[in-house]
N, C-alpha and C. Protein backbone atom coordinates (compact mmCIF):
# COMPACT_ATOMS: atom_id res chain seq x y z
N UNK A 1 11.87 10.16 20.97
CA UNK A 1 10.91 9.16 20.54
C UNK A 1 9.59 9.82 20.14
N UNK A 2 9.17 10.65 21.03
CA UNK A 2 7.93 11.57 20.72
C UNK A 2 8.10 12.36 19.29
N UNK A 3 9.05 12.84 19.15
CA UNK A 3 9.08 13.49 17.58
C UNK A 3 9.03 12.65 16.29
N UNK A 4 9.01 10.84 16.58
CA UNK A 4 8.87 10.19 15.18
C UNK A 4 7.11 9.72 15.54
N UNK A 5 6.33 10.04 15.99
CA UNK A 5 5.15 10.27 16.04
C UNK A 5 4.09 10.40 14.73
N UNK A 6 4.80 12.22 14.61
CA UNK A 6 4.28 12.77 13.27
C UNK A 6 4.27 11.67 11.99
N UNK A 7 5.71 10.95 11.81
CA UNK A 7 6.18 10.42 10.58
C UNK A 7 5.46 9.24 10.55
N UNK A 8 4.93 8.88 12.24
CA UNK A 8 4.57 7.10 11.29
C UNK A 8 2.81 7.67 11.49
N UNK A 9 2.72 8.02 12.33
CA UNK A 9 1.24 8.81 11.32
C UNK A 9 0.52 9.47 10.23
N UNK A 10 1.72 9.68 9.59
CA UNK A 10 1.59 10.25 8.11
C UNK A 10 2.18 8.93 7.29
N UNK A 11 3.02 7.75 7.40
CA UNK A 11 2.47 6.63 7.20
C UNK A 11 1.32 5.99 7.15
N UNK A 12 0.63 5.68 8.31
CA UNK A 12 -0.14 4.89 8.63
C UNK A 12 -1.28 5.87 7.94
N UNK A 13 -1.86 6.92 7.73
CA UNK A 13 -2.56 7.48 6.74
C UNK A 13 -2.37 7.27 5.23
N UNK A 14 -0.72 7.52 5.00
CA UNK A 14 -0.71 7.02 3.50
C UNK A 14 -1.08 5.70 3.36
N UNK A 15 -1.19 4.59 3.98
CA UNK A 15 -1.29 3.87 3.48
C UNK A 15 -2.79 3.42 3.58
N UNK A 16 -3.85 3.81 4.93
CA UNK A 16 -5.19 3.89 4.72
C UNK A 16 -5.46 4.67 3.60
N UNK A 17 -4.73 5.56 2.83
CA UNK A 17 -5.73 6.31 1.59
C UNK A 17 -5.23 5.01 0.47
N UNK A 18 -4.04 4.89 0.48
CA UNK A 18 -3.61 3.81 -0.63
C UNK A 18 -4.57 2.84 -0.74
N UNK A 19 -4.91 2.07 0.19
CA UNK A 19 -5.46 1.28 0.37
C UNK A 19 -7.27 1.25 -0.05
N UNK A 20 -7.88 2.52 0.54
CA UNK A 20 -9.03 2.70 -0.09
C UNK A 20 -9.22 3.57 -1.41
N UNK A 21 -8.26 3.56 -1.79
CA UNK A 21 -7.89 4.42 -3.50
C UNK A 21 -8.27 2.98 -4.45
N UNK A 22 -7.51 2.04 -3.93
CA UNK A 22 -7.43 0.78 -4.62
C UNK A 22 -9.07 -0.22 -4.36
N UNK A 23 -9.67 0.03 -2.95
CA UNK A 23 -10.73 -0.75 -3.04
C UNK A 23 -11.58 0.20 -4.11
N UNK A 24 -11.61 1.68 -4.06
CA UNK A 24 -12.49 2.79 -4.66
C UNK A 24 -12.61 1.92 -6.02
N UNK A 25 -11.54 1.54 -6.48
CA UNK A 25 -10.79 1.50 -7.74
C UNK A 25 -11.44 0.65 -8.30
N UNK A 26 -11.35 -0.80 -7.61
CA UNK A 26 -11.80 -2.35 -7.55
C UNK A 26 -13.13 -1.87 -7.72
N UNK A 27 -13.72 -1.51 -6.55
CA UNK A 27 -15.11 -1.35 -6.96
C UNK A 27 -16.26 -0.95 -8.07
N UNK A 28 -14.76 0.15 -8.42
CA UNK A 28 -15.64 1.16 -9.34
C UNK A 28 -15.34 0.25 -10.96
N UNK A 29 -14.41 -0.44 -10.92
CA UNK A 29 -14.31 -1.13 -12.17
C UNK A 29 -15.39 -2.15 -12.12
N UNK A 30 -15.62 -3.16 -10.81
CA UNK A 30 -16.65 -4.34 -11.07
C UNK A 30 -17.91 -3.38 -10.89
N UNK A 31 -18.43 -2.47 -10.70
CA UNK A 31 -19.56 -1.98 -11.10
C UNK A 31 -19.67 -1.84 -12.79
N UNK A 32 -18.55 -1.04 -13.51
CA UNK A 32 -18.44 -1.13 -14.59
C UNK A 32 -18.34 -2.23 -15.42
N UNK A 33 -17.60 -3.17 -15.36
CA UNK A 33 -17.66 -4.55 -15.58
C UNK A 33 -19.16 -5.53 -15.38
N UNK A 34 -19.78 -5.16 -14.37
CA UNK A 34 -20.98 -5.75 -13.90
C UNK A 34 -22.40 -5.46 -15.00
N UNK A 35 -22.23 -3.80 -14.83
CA UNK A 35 -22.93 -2.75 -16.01
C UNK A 35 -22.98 -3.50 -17.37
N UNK A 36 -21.40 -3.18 -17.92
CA UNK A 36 -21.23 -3.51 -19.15
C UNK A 36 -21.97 -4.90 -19.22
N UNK A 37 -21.60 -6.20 -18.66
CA UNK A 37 -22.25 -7.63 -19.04
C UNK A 37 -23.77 -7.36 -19.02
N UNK A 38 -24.49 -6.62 -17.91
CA UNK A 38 -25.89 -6.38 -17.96
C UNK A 38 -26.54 -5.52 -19.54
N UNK A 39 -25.45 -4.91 -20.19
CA UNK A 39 -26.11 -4.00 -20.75
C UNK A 39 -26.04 -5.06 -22.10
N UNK A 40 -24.55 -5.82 -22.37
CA UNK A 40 -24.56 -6.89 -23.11
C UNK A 40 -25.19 -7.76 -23.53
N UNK A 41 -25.50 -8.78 -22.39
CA UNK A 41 -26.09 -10.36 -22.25
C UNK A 41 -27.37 -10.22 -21.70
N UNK A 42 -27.47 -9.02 -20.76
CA UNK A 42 -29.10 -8.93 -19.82
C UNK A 42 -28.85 -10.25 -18.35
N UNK A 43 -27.80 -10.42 -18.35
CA UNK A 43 -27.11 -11.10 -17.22
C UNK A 43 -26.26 -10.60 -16.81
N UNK A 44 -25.59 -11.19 -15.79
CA UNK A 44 -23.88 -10.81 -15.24
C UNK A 44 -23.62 -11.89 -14.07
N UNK A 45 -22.69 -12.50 -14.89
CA UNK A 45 -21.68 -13.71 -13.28
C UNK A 45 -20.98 -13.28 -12.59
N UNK A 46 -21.88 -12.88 -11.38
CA UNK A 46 -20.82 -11.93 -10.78
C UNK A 46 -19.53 -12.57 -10.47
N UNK A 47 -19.29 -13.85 -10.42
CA UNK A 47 -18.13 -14.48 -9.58
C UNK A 47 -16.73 -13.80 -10.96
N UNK A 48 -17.21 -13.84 -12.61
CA UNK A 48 -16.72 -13.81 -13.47
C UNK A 48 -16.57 -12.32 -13.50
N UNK A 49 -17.25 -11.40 -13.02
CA UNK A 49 -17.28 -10.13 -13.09
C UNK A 49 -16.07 -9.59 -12.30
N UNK A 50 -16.40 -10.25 -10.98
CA UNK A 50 -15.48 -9.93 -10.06
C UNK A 50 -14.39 -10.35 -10.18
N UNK A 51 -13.78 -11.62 -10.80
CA UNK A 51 -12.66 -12.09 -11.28
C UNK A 51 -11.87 -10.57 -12.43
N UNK A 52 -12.74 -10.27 -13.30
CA UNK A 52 -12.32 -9.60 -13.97
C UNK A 52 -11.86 -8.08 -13.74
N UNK A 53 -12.68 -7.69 -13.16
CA UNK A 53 -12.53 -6.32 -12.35
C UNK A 53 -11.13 -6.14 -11.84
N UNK A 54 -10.78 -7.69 -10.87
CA UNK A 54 -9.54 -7.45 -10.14
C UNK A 54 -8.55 -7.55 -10.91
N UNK A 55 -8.73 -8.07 -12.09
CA UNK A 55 -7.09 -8.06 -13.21
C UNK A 55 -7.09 -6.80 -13.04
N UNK A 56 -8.45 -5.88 -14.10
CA UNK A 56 -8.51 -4.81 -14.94
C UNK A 56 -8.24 -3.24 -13.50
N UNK A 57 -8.64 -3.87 -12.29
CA UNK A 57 -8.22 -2.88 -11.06
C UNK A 57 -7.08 -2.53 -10.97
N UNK A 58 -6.44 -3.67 -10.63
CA UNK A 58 -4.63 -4.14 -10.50
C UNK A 58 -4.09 -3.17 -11.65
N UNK A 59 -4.33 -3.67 -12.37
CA UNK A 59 -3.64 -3.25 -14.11
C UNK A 59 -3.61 -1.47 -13.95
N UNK A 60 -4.75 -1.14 -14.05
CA UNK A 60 -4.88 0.27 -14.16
C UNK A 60 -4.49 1.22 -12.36
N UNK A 61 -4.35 0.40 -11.05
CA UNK A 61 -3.59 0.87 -10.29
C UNK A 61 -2.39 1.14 -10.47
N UNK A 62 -1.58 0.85 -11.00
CA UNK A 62 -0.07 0.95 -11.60
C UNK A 62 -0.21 2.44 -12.36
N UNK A 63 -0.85 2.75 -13.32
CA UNK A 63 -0.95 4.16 -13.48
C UNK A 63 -1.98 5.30 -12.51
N UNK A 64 -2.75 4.56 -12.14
CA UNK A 64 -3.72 5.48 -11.62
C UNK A 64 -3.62 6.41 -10.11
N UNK A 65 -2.98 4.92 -9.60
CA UNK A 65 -2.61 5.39 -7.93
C UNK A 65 -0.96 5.53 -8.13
N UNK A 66 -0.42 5.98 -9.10
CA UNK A 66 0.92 6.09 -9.36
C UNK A 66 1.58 7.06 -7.51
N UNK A 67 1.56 7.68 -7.82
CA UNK A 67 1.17 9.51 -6.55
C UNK A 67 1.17 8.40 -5.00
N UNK A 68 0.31 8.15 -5.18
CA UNK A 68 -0.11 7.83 -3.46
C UNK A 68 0.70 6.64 -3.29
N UNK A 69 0.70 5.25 -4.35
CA UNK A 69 1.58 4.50 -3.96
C UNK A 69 3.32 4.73 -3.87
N UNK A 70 3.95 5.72 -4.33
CA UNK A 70 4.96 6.58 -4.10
C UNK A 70 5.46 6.91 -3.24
N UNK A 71 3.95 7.84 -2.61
CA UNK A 71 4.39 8.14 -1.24
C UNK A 71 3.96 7.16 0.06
N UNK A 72 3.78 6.62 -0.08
CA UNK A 72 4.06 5.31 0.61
C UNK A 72 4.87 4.59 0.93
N UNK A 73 5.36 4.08 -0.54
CA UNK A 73 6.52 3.88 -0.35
C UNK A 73 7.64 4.29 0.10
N UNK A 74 8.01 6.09 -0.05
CA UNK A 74 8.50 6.53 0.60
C UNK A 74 8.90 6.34 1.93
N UNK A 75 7.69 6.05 2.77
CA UNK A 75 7.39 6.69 3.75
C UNK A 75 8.12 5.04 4.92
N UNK A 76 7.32 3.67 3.71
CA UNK A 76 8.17 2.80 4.53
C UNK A 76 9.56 2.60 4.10
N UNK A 77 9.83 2.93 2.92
CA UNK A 77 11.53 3.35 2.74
C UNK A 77 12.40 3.69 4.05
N UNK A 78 11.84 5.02 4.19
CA UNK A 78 12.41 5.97 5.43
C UNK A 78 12.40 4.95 6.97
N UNK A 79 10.96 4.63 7.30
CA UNK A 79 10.93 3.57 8.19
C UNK A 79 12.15 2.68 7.95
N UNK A 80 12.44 1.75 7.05
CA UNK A 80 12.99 0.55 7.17
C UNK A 80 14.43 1.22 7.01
N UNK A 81 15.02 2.12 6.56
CA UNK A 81 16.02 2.82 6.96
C UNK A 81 16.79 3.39 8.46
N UNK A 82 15.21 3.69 9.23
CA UNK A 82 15.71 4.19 10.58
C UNK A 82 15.61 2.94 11.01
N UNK A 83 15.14 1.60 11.18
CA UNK A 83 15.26 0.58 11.37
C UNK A 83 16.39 -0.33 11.76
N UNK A 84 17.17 0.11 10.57
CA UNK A 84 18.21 -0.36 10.02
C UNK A 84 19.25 0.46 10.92
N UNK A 85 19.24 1.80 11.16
CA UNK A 85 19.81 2.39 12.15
C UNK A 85 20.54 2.56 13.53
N UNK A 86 18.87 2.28 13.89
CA UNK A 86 19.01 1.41 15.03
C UNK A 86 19.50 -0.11 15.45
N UNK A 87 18.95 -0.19 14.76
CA UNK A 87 19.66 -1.86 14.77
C UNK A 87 21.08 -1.50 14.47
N UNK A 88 21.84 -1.24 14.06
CA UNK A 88 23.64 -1.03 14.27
C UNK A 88 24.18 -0.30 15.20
N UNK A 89 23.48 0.47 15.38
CA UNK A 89 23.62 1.46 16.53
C UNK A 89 23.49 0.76 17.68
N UNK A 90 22.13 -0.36 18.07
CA UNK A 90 22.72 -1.30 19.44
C UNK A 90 23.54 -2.31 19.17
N UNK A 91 23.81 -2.71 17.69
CA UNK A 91 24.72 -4.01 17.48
C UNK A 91 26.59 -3.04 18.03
N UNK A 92 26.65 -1.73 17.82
CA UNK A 92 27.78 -0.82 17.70
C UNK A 92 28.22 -1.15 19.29
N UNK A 93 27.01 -0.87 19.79
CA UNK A 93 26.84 -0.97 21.37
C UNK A 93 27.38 -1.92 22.00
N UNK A 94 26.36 -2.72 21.30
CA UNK A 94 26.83 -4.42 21.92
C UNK A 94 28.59 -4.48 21.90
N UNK A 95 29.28 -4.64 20.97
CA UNK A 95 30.65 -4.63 20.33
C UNK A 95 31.44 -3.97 21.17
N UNK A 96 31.29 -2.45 21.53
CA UNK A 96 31.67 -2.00 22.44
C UNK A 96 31.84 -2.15 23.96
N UNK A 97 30.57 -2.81 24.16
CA UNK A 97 30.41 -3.44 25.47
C UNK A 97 31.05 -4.62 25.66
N UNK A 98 31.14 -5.37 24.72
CA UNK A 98 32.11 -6.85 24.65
C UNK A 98 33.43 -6.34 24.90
N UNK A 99 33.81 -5.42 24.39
CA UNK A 99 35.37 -4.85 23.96
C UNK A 99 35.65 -4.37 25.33
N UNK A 100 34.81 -3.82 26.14
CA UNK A 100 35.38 -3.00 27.42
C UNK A 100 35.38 -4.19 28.71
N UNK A 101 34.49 -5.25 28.41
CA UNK A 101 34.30 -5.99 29.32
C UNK A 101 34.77 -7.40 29.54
């Protein structure tokens, strides 16, 4: 049990970087988005800014965080695999134990 340690901690990291890759992301677009309307109109809605940001975030996460969301995925792949493992392995159990008893 001590040796799957390493693996879901290198999970639980991939997915804190995933995760602030994507706010980095969000952010850094509604600043840009925010910019651009200021430099435009000499205003900015932010509610409209921020609406927009999160399409144009989303959109460009799909190429940008390509890498990190990958390995992530990976990583709960592997999880929901050993999961899956186990779980037959005590259902195997169970079966066996019915069968002898």
């Amino acid at each position: 049990m001590v040796a799957a340690w390493p693996d879901r901690l290198g999970g639980v990291k991939d997915f804190v970087v995933y995760t602030l890759l994507r706010l980095g992301l969000f952010l850094l677009t509604w600043g840009a988005v925010t910019g651009a309307s200021l430099l435009l109109t000499d205003k900015a809605a932010l509610g409209l800014t921020f609406l927009i940001a999160l399409v144009l975030s989303g959109i460009g996460s799909y190429w940008v965080l390509a890498g990190p969301r990958q390995k992530l995925a990976r990583h709960v792949e592997a999880r929901a695999e050993r999961a899956t493992a186990a779980f037959e392995e005590r259902r195997a159990r169970e079966d066996a134990d019915e069968q002898s008893g």
